[in-house]
N, C-alpha and C. Protein backbone atom coordinates (compact mmCIF):
# COMPACT_ATOMS: atom_id res chain seq x y z
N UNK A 1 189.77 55.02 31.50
CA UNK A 1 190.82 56.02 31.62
C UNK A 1 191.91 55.48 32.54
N UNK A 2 192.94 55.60 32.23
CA UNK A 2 194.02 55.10 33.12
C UNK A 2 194.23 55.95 34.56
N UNK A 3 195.22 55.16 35.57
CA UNK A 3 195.18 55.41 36.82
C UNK A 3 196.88 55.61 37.20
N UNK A 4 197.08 56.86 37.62
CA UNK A 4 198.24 56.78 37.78
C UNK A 4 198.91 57.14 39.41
N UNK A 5 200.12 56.33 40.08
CA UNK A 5 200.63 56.13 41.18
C UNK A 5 201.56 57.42 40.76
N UNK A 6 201.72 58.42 41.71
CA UNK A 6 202.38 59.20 41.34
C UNK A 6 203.62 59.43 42.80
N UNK A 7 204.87 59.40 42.32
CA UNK A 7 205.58 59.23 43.67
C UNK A 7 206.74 60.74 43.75
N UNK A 8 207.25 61.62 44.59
CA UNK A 8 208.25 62.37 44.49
C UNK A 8 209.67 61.95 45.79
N UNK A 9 210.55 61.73 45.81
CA UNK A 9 211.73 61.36 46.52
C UNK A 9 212.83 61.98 46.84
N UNK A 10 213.36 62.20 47.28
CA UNK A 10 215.46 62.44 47.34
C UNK A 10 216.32 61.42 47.38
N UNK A 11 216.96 61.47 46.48
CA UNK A 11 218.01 60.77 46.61
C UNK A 11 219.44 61.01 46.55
N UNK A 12 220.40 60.95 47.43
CA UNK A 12 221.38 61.10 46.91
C UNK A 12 221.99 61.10 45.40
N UNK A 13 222.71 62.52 45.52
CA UNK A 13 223.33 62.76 44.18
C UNK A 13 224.28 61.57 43.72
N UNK A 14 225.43 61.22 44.48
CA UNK A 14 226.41 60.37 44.25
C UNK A 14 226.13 59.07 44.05
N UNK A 15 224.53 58.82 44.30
CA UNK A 15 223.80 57.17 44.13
C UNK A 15 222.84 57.45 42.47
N UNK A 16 223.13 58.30 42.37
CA UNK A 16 222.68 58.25 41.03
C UNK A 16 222.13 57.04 40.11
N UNK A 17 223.22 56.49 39.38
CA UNK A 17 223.36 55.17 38.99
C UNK A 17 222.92 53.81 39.61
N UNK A 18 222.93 54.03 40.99
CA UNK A 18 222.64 53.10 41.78
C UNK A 18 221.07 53.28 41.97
N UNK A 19 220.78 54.10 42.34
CA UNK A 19 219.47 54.34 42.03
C UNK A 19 218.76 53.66 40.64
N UNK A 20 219.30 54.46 39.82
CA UNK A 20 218.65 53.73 38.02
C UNK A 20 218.47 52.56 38.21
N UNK A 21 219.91 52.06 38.89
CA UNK A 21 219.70 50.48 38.52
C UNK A 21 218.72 49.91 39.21
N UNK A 22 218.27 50.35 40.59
CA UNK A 22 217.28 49.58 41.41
C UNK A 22 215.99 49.93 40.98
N UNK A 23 215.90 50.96 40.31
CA UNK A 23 214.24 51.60 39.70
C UNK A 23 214.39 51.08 38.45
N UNK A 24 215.34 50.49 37.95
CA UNK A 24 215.06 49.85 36.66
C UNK A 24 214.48 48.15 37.24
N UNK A 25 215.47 47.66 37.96
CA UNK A 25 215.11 46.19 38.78
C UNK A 25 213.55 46.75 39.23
N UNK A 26 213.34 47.43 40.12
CA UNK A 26 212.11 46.79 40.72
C UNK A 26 211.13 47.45 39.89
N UNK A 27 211.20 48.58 38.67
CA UNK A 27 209.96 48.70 37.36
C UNK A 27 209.73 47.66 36.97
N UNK A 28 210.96 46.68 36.76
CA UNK A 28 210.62 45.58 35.81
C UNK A 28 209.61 44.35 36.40
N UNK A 29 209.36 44.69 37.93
CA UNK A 29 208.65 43.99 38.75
C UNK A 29 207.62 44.03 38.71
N UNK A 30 207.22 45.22 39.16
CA UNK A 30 205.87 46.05 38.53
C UNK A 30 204.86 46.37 37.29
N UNK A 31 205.81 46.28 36.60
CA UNK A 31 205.28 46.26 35.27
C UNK A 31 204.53 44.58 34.75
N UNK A 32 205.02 43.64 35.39
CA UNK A 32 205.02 42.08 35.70
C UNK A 32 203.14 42.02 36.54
N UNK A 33 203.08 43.27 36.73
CA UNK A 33 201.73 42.88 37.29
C UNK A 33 200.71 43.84 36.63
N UNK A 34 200.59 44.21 35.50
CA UNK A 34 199.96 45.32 35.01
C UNK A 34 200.22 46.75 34.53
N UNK A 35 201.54 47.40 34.70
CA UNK A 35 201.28 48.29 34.89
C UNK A 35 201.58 48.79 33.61
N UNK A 36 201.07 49.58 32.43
CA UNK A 36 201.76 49.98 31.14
C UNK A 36 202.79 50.88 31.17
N UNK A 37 203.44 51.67 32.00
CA UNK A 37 204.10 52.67 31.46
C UNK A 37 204.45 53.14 33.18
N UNK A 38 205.99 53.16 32.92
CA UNK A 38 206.63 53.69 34.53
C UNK A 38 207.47 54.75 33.44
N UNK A 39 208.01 55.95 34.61
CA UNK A 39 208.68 56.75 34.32
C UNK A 39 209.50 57.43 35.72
N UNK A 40 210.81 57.48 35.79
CA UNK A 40 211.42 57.72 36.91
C UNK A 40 212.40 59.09 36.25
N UNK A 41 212.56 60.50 36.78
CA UNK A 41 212.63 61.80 36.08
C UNK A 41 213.86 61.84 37.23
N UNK A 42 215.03 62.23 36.84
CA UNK A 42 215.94 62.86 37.87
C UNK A 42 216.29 64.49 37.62
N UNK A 43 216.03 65.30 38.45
CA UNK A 43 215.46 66.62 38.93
C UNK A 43 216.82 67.71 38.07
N UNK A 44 215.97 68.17 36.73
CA UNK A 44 217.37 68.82 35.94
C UNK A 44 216.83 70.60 35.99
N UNK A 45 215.49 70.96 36.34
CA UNK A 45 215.12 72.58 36.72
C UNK A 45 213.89 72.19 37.92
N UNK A 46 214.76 72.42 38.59
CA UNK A 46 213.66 72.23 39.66
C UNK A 46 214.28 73.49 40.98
N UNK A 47 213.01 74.61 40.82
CA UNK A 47 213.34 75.64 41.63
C UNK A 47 213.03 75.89 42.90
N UNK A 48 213.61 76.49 43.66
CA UNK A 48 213.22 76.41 45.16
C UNK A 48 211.94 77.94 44.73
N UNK A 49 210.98 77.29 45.57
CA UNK A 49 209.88 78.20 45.58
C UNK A 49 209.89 79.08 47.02
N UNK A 50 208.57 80.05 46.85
CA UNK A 50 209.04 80.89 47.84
C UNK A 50 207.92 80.01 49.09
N UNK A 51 206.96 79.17 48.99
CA UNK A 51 206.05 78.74 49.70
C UNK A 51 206.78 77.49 50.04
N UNK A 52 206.79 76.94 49.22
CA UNK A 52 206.85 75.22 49.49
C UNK A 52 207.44 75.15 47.84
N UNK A 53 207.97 73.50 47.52
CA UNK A 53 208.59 72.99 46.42
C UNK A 53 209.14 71.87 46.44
N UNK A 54 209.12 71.28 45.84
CA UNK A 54 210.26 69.74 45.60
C UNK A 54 210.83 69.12 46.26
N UNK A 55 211.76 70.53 46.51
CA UNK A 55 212.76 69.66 47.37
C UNK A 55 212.41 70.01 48.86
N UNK A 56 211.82 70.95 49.38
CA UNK A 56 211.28 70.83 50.73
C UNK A 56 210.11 70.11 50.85
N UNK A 57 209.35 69.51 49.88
CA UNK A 57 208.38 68.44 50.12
C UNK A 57 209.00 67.04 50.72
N UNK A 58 210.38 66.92 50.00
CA UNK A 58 210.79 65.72 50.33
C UNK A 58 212.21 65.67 51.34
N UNK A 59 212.16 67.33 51.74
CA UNK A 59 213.29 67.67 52.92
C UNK A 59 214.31 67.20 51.70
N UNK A 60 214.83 67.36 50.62
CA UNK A 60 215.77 67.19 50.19
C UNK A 60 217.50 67.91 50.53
N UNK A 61 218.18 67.20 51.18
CA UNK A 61 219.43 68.15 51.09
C UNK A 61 220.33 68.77 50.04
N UNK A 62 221.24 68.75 50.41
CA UNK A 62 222.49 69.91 49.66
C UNK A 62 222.87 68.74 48.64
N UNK A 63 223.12 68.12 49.05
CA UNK A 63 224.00 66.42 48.28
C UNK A 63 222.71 65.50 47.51
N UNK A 64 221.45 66.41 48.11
CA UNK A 64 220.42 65.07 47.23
C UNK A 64 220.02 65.71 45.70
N UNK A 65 219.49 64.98 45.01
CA UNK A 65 218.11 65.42 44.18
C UNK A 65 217.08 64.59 44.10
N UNK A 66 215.98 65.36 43.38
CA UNK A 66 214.84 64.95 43.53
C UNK A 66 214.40 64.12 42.35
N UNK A 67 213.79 63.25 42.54
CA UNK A 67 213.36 62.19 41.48
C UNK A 67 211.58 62.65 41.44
N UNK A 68 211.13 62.41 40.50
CA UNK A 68 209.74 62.95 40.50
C UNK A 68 209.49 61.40 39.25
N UNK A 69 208.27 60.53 39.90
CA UNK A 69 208.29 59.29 39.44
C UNK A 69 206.55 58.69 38.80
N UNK A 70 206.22 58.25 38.00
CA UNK A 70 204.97 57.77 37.98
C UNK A 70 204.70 56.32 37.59
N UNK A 71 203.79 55.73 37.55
CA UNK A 71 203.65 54.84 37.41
C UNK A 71 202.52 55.06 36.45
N UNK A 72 201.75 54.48 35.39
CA UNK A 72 200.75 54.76 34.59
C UNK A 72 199.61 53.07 35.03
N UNK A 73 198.96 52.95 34.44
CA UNK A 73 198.20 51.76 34.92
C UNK A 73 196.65 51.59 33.99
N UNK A 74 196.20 50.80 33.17
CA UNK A 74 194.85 51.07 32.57
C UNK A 74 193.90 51.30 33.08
N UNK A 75 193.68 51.02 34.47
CA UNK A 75 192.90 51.65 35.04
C UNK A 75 192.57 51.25 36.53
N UNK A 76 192.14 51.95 37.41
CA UNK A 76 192.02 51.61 38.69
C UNK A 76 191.91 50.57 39.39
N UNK A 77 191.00 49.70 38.37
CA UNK A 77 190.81 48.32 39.01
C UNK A 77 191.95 47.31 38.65
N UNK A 78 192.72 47.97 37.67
CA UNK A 78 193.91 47.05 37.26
C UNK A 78 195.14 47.09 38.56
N UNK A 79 195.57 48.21 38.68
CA UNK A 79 196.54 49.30 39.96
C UNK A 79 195.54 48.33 41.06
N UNK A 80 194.85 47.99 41.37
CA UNK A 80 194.01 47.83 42.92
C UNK A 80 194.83 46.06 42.80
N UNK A 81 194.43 45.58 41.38
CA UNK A 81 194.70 43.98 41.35
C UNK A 81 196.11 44.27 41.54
N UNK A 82 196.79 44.63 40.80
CA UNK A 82 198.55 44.57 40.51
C UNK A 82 199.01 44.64 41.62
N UNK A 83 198.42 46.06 42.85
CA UNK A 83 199.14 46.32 44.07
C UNK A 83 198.88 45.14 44.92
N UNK A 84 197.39 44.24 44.84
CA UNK A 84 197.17 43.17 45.92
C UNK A 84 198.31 42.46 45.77
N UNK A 85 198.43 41.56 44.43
CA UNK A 85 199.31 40.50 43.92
C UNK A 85 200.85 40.90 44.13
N UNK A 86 201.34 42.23 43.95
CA UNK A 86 202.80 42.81 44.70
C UNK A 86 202.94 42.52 46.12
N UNK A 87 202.12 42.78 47.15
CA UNK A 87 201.92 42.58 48.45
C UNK A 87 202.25 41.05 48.15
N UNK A 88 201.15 40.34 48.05
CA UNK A 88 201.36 38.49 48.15
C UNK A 88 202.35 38.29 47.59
N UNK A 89 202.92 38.84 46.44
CA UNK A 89 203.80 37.91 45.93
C UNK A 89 205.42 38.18 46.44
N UNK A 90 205.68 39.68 47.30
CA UNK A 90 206.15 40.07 47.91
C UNK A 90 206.65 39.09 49.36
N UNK A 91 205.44 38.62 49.79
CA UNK A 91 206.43 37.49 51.29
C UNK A 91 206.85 36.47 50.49
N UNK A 92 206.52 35.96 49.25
CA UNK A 92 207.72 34.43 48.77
C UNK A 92 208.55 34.89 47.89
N UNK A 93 208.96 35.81 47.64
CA UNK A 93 209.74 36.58 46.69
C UNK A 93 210.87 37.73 47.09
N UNK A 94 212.63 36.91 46.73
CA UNK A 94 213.10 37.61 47.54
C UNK A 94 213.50 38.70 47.07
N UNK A 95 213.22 39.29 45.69
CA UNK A 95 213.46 39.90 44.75
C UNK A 95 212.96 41.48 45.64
N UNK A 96 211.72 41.35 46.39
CA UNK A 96 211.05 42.32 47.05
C UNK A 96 211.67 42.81 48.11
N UNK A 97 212.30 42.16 48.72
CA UNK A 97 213.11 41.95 49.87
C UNK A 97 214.10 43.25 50.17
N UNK A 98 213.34 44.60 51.26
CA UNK A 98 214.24 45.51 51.13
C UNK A 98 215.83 45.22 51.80
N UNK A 99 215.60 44.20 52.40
CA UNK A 99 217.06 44.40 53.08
C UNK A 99 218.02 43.48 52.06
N UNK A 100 217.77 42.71 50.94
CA UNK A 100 218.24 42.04 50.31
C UNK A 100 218.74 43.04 48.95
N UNK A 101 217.65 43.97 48.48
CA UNK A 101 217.99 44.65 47.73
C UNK A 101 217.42 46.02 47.86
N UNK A 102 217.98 47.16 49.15
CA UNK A 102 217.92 47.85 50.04
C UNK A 102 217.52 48.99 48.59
N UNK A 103 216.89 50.17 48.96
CA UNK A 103 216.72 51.40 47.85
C UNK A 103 217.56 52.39 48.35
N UNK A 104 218.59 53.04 47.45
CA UNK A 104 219.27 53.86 47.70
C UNK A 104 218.73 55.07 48.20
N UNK A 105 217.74 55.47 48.96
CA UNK A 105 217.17 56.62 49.28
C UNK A 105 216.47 56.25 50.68
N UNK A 106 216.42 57.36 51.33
CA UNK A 106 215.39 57.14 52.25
C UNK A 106 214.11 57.32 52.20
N UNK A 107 213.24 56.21 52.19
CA UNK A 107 211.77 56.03 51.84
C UNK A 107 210.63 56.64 52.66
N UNK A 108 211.35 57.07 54.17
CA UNK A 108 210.65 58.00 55.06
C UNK A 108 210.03 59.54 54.11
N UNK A 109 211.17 59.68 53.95
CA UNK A 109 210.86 60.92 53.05
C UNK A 109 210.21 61.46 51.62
N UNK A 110 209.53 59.95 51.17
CA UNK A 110 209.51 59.55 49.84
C UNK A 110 207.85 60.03 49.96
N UNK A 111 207.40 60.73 48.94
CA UNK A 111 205.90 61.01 48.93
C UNK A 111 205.30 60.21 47.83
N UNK A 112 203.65 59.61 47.97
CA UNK A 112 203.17 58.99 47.07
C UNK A 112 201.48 59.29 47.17
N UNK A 113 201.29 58.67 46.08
CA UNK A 113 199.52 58.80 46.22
C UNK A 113 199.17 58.37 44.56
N UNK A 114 197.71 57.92 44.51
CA UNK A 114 197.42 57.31 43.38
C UNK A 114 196.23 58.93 42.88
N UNK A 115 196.02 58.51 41.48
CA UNK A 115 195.54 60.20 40.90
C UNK A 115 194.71 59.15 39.87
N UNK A 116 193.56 59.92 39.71
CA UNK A 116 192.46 59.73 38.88
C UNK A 116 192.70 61.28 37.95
N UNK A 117 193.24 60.88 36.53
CA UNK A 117 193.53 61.64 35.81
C UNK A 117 191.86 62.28 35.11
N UNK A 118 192.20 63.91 35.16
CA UNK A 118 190.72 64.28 34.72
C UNK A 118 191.25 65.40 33.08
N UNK A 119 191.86 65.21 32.78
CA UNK A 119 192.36 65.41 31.53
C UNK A 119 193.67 64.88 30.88
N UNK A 120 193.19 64.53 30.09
CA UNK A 120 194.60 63.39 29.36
C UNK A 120 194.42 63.57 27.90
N UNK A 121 194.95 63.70 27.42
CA UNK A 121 195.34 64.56 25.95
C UNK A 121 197.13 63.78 25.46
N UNK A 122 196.95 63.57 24.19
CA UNK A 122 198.09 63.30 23.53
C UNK A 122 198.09 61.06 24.09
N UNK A 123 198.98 60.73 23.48
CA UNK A 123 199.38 59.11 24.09
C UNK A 123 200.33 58.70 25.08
C-alpha cells in the first residue's frame, strides 16, 4: 500500500507563480528518488472554521493562501530510502541549496507528517 508525505503551508498570494515554479523544480527532484505521484493544491474553498482550520494551522495571513500538498510514494520503505538519499544527495547538490534556490514561503510555518493510508479506493 502506498505511503504518503502529506504537507499544508502559506504562501504568499502575489508569489503565486513563483511558488509553482519552485514546487515544480524541486517535485522534479523528488520524484528522481521514488516518489510516484506529487500534488501541490492552491487553496480555492477553504473556510475559516469556528475551532481551528487551514489557515490558522499555518497562521496564514490576509495576503497569504494556503497550499495543501502531498507527496504519494509505493510504499514506506521506498519514502524511508528516497528521504535518506535526498538528505545525502542534498550536501553535493546545489540544486537543494535553500539559499541558492530560497522557497517562496516561510517554512517555519509549513506543517508536515508522513500517513499510512487505511483506505484507498479508486487509482
Amino acid at each position: 500500500m502506498s505511503y504518503i508525505d502529506g504537507f499544508v503551508l502559506a504562501v504568499p498570494t502575489a508569489k503565486r507563480q513563483e511558488f509553482i515554479e519552485h514546487a515544480d523544480f524541486v517535485d522534479r527532484l523528488i520524484m528522481d528518488f521514488g516518489a510516484k505521484r506529487i500534488l501541490e493544491c492552491w487553496d480555492d474553498d477553504v473556510p475559516d472554521g469556528e475551532v481551528t482550520d487551514f489557515r490558522r494551522a499555518v497562521q496564514a495571513r490576509e495576503d497569504e493562501s494556503v497550499v495543501f500538498a502531498w507527496i504519494e510514494w509505493p510504499d514506506k520503505e521506498t519514502r524511508d530510502a528516497g528521504m535518506k538519499q535526498m538528505r545525502q544527495h542534498a550536501e553535493s547538490d546545489e540544486r537543494w541549496d535553500p539559499e541558492k534556490y530560497p522557497p517562496p514561503f516561510d517554512g517555519k510555518r509549513m506543517i508536515w507528517g508522513g500517513f499510512k493510508p487505511v483506505v484507498e479506493l479508486g487509482s
